[in-house]
Protein backbone atom coordinates (compact mmCIF):
# COMPACT_ATOMS: atom_id res chain seq x y z
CA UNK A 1 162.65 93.29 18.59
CA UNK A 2 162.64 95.59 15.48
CA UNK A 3 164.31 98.36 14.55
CA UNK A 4 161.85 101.23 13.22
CA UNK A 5 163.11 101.79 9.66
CA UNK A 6 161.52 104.83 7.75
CA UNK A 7 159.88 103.14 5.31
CA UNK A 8 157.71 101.69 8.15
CA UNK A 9 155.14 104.57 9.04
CA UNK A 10 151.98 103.06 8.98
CA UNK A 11 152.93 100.11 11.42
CA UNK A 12 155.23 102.36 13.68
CA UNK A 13 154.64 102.74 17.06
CA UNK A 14 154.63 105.82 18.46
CA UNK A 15 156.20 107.15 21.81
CA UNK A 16 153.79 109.34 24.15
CA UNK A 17 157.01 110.26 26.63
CA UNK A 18 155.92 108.03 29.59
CA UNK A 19 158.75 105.58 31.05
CA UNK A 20 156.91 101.85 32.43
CA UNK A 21 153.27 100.71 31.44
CA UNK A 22 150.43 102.85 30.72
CA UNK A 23 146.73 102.03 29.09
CA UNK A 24 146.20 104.25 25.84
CA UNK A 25 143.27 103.98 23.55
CA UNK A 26 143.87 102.27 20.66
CA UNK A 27 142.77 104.47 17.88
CA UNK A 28 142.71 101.15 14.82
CA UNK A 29 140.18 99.39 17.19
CA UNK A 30 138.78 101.73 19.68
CA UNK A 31 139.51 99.48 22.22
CA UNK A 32 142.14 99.47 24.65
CA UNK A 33 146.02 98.98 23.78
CA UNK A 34 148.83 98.26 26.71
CA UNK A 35 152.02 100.69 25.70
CA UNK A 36 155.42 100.46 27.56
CA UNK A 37 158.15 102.46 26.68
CA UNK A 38 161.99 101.78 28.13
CA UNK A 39 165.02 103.50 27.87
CA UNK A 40 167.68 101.61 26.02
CA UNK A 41 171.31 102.81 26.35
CA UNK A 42 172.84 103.54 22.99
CA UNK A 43 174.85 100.54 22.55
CA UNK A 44 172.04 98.23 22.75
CA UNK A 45 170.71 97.18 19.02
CA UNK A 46 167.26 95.47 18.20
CA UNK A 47 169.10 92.50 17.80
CA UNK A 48 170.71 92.69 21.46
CA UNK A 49 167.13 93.19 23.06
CA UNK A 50 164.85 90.22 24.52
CA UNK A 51 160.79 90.99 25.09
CA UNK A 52 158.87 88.32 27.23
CA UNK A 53 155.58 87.83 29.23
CA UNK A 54 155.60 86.23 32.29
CA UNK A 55 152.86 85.91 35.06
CA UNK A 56 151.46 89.48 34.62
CA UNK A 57 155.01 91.06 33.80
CA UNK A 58 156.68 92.06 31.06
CA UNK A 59 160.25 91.34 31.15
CA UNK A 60 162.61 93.44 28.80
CA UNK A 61 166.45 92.08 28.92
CA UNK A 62 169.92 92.89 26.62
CA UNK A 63 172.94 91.28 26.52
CA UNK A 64 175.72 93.15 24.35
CA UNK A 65 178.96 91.27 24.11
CA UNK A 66 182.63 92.73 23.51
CA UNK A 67 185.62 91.19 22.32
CA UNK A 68 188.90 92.82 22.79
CA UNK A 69 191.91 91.89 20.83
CA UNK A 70 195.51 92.72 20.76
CA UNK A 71 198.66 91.25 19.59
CA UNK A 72 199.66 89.19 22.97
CA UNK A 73 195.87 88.92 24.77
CA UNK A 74 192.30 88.46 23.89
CA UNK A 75 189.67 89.33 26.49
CA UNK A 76 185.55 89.65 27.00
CA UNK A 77 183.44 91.50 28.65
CA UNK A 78 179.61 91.28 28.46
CA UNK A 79 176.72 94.26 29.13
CA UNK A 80 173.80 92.95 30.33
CA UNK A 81 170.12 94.40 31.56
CA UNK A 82 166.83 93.47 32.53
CA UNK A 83 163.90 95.35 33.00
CA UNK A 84 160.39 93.42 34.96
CA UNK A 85 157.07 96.01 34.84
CA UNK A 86 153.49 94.46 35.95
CA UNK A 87 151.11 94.50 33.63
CA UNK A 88 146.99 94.06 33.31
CA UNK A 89 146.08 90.22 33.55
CA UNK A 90 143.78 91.38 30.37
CA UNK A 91 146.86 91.67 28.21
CA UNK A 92 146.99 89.93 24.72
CA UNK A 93 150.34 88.28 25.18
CA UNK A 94 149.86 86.72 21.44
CA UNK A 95 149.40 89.95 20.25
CA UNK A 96 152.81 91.41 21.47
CA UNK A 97 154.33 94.46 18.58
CA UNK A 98 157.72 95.84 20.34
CA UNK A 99 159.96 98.12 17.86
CA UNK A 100 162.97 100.42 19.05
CA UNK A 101 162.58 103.49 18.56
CA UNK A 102 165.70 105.50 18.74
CA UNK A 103 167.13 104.89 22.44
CA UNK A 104 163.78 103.62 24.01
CA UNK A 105 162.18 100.24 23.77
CA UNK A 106 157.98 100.45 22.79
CA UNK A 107 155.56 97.36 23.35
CA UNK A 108 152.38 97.60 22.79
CA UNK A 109 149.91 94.75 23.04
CA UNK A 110 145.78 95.22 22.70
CA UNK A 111 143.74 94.37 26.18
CA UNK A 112 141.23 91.87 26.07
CA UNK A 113 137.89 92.64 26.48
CA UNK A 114 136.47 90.16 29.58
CA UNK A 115 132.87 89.63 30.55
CA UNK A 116 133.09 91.56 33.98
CA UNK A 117 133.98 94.81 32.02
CA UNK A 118 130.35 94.92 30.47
């Protein structure tokens, strides 16, 4: 997963305000896009967020570890989500663009166009 930096406008994705999947046009190609956003809590980073596809799904998982350490003990503790949304069989899962934006997750992946939709 990214992290949206500033200098990153023309490639950023945008949030729309909808939690879970939803179809948008895809203004670049006029076709179809698949956007999901979903709430991170603020101690996740980019770096502590996982984005798969699986079987119509896409899967969204952290893991944040913590290390405490004193004089006499040393202990862990680890943070850990995952979030599973169905998604259109038509999705381009090679075309998968996820960035964080703030303290939600956005994917976005373009739908492919199949012969029944003509």
């Amino acid at each position: 997963v990214k992290q949206r930096e500033s200098t990153e406008h023309a490639l950023a994705l945008k949030p729309i305000g909808t939690v879970g999947p939803t179809v948008i046009k895809d203004e670049a190609t006029g076709g179809e896009k698949l956007h999901v956003e979903v709430p991170i809590e603020p101690e996740f980073t980019a770096d502590d967020l996982c984005v798969r596809m699986d079987a119509n799904r896409v899967i969204v998982s952290g893991q944040k570890k913590y290390v405490d350490e004193t004089a006499s003990s040393k202990s862990a503790h680890v943070k850990e989500f995952t979030r599973s949304y169905e998604i259109p069989e038509t999705v381009d899962t090679f075309s998968v663009n996820s960035q964080l934006h703030g303290n939600t997750l956005l994917v976005e992946a373009p739908l492919l166009h199949t012969s029944e939709s003509k």
